[in-house]
PDB file of N, CA and C in Angstrom:
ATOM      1  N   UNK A   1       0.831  -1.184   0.000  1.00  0.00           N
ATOM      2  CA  UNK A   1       0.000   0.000   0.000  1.00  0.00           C
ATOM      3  C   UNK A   1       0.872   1.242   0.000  1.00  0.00           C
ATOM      4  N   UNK A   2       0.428   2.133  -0.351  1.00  0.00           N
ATOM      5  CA  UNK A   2       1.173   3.637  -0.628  1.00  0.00           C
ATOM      6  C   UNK A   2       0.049   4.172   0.413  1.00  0.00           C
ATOM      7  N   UNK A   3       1.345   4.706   1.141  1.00  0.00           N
ATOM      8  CA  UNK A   3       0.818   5.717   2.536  1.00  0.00           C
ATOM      9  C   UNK A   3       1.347   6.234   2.976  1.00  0.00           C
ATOM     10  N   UNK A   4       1.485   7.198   3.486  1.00  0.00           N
ATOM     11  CA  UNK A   4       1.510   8.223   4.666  1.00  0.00           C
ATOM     12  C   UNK A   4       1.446   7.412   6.181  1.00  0.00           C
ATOM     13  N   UNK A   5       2.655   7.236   6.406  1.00  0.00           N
ATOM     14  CA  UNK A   5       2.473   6.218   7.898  1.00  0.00           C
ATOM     15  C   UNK A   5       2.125   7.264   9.253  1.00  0.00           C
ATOM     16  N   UNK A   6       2.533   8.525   8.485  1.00  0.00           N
ATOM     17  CA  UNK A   6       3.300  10.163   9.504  1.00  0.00           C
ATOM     18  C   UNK A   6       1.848  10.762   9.845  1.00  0.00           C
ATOM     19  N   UNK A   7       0.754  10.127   8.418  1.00  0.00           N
ATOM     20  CA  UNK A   7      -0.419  10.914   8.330  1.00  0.00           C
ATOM     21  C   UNK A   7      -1.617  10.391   7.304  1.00  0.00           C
ATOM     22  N   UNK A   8      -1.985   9.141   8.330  1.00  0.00           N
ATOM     23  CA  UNK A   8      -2.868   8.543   7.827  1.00  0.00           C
ATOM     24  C   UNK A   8      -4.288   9.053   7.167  1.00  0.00           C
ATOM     25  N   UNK A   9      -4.773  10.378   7.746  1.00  0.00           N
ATOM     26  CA  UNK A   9      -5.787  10.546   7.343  1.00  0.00           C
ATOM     27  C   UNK A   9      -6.029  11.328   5.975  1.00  0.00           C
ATOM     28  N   UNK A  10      -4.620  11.227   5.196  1.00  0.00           N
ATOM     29  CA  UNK A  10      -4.708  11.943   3.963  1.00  0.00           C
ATOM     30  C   UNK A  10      -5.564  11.172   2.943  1.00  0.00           C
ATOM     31  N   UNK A  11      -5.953  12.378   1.947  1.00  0.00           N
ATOM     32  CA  UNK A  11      -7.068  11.981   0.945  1.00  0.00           C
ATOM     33  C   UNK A  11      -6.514  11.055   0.155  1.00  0.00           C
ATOM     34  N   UNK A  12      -5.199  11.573  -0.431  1.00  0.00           N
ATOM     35  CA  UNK A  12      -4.090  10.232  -1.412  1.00  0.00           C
ATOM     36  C   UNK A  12      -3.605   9.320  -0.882  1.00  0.00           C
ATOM     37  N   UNK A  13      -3.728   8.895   0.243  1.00  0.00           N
ATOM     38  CA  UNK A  13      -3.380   7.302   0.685  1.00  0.00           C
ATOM     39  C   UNK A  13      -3.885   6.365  -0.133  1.00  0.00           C
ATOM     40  N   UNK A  14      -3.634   5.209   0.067  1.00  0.00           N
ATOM     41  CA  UNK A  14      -4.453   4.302  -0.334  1.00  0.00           C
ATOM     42  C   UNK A  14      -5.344   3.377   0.444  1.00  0.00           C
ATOM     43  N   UNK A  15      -6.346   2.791   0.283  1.00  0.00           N
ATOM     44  CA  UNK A  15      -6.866   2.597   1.399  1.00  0.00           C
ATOM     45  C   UNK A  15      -7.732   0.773   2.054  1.00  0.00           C
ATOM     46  N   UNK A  16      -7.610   0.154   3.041  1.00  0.00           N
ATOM     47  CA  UNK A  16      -7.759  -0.880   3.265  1.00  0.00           C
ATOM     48  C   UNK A  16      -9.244  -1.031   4.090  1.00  0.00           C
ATOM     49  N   UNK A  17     -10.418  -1.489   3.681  1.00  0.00           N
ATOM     50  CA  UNK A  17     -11.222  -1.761   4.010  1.00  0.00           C
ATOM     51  C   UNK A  17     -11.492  -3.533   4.385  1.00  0.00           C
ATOM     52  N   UNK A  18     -11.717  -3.314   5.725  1.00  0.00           N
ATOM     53  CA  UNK A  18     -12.092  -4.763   5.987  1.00  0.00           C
ATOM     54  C   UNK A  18     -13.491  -5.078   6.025  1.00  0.00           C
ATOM     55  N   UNK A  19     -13.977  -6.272   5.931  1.00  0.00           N
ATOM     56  CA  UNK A  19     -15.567  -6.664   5.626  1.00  0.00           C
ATOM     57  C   UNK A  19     -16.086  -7.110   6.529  1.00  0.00           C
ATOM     58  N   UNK A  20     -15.292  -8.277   7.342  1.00  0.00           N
ATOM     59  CA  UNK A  20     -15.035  -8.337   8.546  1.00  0.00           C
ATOM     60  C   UNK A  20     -14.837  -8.533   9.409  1.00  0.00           C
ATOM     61  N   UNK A  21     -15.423  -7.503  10.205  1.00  0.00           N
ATOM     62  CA  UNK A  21     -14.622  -6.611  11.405  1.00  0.00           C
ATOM     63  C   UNK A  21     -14.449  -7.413  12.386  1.00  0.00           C
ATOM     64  N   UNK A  22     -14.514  -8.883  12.477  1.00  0.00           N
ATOM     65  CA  UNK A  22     -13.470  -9.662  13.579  1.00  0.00           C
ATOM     66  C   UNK A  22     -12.262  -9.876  13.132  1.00  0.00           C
ATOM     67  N   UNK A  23     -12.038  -9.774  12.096  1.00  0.00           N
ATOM     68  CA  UNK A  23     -10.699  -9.551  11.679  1.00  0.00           C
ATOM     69  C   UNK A  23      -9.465  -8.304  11.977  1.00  0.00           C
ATOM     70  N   UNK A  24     -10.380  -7.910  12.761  1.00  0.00           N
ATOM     71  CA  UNK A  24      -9.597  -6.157  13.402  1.00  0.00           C
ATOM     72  C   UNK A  24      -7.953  -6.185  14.141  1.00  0.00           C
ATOM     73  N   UNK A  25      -7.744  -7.427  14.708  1.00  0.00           N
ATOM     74  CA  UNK A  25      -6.235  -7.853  14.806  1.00  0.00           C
ATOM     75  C   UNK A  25      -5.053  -7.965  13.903  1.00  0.00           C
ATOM     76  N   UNK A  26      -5.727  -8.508  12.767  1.00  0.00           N
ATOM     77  CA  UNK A  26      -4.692  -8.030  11.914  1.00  0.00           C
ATOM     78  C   UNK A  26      -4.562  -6.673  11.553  1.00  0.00           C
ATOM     79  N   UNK A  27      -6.125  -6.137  11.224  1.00  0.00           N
ATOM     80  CA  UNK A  27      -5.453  -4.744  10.650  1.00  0.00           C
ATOM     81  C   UNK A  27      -4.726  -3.962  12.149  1.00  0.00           C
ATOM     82  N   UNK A  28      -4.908  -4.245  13.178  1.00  0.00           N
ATOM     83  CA  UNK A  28      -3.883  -3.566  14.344  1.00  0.00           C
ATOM     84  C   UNK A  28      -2.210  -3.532  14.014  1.00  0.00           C
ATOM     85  N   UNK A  29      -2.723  -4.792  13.820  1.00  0.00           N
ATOM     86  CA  UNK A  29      -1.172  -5.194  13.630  1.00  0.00           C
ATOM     87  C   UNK A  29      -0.350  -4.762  12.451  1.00  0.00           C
ATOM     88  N   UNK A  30      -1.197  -4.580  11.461  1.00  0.00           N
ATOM     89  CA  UNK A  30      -0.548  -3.891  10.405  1.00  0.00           C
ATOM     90  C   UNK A  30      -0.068  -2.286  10.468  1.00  0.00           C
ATOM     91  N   UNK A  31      -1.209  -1.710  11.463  1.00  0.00           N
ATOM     92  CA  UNK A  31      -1.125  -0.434  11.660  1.00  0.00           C
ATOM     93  C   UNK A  31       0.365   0.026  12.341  1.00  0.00           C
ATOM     94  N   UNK A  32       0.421  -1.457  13.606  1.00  0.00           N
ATOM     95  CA  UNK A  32       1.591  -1.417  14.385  1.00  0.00           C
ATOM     96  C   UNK A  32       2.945  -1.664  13.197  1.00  0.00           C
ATOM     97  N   UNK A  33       2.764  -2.150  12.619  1.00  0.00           N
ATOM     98  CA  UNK A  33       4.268  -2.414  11.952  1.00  0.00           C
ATOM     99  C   UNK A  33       4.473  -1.058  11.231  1.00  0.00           C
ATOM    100  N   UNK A  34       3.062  -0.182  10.742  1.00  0.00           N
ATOM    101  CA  UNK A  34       3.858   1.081   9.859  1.00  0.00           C
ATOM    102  C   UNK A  34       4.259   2.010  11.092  1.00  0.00           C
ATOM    103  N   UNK A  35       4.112   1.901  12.130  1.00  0.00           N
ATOM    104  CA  UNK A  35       4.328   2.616  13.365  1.00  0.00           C
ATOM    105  C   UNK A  35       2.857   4.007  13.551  1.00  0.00           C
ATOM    106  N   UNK A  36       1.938   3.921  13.155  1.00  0.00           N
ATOM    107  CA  UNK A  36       0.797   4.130  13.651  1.00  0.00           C
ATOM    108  C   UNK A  36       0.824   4.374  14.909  1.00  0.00           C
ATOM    109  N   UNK A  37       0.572   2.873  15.526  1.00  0.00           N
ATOM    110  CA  UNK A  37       0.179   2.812  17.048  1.00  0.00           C
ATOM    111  C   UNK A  37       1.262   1.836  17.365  1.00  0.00           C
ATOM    112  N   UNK A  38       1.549   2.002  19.379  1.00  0.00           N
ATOM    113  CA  UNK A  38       2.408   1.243  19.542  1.00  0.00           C
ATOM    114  C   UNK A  38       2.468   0.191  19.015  1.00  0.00           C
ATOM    115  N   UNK A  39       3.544  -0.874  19.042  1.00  0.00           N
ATOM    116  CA  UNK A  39       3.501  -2.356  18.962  1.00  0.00           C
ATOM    117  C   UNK A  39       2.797  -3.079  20.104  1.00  0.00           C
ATOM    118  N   UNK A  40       3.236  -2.177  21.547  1.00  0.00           N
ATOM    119  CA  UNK A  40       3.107  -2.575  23.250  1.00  0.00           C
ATOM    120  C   UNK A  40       1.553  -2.424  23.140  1.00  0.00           C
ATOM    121  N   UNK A  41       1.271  -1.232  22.397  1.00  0.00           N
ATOM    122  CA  UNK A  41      -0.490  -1.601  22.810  1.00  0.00           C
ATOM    123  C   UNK A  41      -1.423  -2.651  22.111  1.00  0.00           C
ATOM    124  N   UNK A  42      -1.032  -3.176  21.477  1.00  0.00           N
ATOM    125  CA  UNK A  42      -1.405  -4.867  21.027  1.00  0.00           C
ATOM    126  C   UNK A  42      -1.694  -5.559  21.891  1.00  0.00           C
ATOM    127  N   UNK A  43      -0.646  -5.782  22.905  1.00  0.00           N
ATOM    128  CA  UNK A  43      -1.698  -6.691  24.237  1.00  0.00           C
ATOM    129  C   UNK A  43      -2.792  -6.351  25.165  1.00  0.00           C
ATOM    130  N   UNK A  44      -3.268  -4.989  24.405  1.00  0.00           N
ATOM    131  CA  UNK A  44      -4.542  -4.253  25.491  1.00  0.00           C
ATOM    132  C   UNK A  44      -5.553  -4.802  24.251  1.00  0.00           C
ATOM    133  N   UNK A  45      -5.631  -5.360  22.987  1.00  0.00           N
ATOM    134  CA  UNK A  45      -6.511  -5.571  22.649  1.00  0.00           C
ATOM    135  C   UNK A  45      -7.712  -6.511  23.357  1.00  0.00           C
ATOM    136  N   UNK A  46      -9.038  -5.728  23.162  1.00  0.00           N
ATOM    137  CA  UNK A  46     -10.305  -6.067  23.767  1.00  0.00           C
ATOM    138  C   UNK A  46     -10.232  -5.702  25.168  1.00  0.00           C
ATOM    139  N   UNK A  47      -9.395  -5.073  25.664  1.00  0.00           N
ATOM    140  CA  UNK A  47      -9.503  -4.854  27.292  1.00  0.00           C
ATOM    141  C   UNK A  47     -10.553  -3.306  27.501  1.00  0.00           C
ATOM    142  N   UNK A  48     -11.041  -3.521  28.210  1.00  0.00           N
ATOM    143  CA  UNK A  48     -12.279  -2.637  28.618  1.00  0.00           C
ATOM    144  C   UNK A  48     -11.349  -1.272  28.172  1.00  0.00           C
ATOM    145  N   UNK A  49     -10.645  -0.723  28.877  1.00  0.00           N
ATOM    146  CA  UNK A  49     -10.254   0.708  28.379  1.00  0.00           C
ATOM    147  C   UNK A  49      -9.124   0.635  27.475  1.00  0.00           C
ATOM    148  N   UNK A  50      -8.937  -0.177  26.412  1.00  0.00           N
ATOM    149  CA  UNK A  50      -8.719  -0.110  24.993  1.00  0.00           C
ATOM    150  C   UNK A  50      -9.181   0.829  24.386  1.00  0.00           C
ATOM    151  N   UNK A  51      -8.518   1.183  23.501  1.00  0.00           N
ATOM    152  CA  UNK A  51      -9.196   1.935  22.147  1.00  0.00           C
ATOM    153  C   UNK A  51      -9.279   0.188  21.061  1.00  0.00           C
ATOM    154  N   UNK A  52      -8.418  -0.090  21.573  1.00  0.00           N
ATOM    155  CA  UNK A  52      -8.031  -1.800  20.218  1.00  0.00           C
ATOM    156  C   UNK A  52      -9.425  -2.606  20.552  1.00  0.00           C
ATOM    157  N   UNK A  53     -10.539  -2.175  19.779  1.00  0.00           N
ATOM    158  CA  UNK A  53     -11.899  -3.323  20.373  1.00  0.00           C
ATOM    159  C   UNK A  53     -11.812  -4.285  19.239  1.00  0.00           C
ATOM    160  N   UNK A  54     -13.020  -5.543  19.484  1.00  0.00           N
ATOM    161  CA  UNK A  54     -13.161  -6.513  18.249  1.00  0.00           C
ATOM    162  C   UNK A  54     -13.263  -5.941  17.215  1.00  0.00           C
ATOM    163  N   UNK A  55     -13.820  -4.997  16.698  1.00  0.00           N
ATOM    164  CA  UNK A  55     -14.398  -4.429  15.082  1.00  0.00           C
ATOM    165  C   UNK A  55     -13.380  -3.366  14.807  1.00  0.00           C
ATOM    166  N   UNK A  56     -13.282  -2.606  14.018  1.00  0.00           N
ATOM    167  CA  UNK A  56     -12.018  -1.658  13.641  1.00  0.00           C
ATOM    168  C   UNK A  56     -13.438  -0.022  14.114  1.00  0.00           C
ATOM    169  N   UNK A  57     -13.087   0.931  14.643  1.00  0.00           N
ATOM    170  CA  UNK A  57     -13.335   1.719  14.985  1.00  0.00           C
ATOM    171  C   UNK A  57     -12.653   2.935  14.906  1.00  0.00           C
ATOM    172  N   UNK A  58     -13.588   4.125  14.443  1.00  0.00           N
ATOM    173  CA  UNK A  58     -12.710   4.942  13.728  1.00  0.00           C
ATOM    174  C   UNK A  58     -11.960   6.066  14.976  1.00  0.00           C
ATOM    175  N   UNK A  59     -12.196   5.471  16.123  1.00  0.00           N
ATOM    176  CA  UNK A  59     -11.613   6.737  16.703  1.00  0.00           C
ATOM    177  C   UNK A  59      -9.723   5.881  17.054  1.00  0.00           C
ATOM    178  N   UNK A  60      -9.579   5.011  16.369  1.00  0.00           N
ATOM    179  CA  UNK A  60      -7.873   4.576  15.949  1.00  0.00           C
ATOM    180  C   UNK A  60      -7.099   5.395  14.452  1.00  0.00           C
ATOM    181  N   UNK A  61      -6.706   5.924  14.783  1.00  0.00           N
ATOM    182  CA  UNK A  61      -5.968   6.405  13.628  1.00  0.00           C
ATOM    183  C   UNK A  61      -5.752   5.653  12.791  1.00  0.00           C
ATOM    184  N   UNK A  62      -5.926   5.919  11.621  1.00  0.00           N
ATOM    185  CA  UNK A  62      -5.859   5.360  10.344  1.00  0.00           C
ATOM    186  C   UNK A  62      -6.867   4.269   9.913  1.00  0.00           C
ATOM    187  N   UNK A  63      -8.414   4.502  10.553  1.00  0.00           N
ATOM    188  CA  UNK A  63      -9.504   3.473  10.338  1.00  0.00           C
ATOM    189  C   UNK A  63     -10.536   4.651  10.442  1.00  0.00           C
ATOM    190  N   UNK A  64     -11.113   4.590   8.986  1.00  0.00           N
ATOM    191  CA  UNK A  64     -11.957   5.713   8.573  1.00  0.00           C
ATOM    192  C   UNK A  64     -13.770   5.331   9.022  1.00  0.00           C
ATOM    193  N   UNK A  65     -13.649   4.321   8.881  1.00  0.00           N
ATOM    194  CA  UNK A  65     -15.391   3.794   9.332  1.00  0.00           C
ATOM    195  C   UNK A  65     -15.640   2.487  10.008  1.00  0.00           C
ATOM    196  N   UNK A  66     -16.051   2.347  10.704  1.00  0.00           N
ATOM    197  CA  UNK A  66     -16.439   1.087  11.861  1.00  0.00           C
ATOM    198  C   UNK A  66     -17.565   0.212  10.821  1.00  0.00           C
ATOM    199  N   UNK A  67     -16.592  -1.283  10.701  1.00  0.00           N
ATOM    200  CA  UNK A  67     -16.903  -2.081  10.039  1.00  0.00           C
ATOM    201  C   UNK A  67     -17.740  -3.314  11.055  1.00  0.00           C
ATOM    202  N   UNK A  68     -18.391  -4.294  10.720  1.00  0.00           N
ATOM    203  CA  UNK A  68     -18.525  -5.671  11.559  1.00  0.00           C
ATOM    204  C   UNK A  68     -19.461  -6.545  10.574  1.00  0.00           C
ATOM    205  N   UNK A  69     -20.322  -5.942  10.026  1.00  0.00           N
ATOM    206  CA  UNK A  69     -21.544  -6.839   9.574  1.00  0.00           C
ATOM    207  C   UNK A  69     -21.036  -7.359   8.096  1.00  0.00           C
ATOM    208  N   UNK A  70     -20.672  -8.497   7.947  1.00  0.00           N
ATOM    209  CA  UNK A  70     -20.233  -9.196   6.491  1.00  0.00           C
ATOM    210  C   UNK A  70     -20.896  -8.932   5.034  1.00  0.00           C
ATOM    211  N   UNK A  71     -20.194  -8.017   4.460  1.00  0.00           N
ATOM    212  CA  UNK A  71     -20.191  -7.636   3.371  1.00  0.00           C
ATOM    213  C   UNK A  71     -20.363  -6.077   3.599  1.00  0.00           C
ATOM    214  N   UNK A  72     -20.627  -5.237   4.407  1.00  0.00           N
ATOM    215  CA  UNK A  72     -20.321  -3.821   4.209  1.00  0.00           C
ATOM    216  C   UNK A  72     -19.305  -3.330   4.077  1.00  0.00           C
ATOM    217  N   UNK A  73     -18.391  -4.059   4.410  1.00  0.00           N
ATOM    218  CA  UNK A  73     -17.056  -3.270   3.509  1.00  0.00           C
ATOM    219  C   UNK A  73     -17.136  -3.298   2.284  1.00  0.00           C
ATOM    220  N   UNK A  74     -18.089  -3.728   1.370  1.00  0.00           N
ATOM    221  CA  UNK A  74     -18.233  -3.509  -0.329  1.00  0.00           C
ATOM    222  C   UNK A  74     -18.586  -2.659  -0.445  1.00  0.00           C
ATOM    223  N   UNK A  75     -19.755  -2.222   0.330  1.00  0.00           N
ATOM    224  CA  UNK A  75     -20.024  -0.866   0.124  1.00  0.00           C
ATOM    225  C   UNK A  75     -19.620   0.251   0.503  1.00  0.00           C
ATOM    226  N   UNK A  76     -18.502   0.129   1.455  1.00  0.00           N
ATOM    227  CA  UNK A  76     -17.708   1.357   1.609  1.00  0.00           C
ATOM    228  C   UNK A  76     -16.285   1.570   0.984  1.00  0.00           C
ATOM    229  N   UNK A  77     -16.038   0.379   0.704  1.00  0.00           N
ATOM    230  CA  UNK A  77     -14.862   0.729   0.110  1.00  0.00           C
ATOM    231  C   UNK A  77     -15.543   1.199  -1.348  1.00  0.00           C
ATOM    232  N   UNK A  78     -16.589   0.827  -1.912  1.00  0.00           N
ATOM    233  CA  UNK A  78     -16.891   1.383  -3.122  1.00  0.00           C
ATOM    234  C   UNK A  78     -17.189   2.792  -3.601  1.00  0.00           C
ATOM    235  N   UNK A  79     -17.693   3.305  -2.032  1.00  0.00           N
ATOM    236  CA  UNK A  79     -17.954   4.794  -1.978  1.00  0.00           C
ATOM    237  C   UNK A  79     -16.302   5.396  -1.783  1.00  0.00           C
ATOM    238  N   UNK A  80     -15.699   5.196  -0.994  1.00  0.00           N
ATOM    239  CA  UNK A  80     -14.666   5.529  -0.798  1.00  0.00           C
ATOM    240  C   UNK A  80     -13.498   5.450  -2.406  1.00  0.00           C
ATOM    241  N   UNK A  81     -14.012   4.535  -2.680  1.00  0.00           N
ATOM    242  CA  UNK A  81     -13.240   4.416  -4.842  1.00  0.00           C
ATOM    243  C   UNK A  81     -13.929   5.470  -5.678  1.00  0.00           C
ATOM    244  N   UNK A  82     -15.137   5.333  -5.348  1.00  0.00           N
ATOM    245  CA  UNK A  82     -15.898   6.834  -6.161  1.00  0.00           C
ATOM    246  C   UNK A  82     -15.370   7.649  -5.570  1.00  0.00           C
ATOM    247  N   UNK A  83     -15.683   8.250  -4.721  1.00  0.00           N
ATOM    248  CA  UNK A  83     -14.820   9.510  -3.948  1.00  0.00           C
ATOM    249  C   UNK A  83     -13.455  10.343  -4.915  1.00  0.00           C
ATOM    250  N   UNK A  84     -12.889   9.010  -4.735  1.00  0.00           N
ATOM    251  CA  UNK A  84     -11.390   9.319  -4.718  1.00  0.00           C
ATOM    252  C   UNK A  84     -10.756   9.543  -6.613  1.00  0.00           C
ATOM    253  N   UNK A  85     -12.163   8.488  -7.262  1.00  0.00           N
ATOM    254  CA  UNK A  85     -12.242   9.035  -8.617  1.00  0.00           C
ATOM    255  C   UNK A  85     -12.610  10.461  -9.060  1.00  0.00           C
ATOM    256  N   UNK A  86     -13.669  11.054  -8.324  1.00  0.00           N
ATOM    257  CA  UNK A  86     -14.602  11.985  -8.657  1.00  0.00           C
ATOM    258  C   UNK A  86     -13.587  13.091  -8.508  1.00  0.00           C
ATOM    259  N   UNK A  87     -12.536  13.256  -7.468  1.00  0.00           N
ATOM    260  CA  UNK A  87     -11.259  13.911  -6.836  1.00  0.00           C
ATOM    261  C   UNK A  87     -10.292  13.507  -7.918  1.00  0.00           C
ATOM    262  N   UNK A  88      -9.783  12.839  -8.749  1.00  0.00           N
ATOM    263  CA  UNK A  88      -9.003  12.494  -9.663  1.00  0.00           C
ATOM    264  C   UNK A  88      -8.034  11.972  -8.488  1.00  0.00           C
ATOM    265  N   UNK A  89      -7.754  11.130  -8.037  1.00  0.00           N
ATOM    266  CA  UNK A  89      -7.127  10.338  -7.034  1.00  0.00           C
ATOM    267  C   UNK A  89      -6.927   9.409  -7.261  1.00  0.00           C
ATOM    268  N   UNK A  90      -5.666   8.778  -7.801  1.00  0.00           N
ATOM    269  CA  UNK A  90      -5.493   7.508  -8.477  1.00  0.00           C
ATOM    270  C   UNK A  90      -4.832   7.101  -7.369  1.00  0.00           C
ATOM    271  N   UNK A  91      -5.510   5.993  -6.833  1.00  0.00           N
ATOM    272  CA  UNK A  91      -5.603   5.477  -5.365  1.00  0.00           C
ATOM    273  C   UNK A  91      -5.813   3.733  -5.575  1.00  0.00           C
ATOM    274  N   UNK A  92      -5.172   2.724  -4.973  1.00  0.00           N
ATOM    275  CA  UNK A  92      -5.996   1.890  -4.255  1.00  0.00           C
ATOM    276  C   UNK A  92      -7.077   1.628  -3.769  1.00  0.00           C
ATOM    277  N   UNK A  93      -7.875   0.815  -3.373  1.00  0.00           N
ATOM    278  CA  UNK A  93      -8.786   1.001  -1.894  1.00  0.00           C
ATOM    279  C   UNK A  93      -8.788  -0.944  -2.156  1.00  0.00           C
TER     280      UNK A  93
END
């Protein structure tokens, strides 16, 4: 992926939508390797005062919309591809 590790919430990133959202460990973990978020806060995942819950939630940096129910990530990553066309944004998603 082409990103901004410094500054995830830019419009030209490219962008990873999950479908789902029990799968939210990996994308942590991915976040942790671009240096996002600690590596150390990985073992607070699911702990009551986490930000790291089961579903991806947007108040984590670099996770734009709170995913869980199987198959809505089609439809957001699809809005999110229009978007980024309509912007002339030759992007991923």
């Amino acid at each position: 992926m082409k990103i901004d590790p410094t500054n995830l919430g830019r419009i030209d990133n490219d962008e990873f939508v999950l479908s789902t959202g029990h799968t939210a460990p990996l994308l942590y973990a991915a976040l942790a390797e671009i240096g996002s978020i600690p590596k150390e806060k990985l073992m607070t995942l699911r702990e009551f005062t986490s930000e790291l819950e089961g579903h991806p939630v947007p108040r984590v940096e670099g996770i734009r919309v709170g995913t869980g129910s199987l198959g809505q990530g089609l439809s957001i990553g699809l809005g999110i591809a229009y978007a980024k066309k309509l912007r002339n944004i030759r992007r991923r998603v």
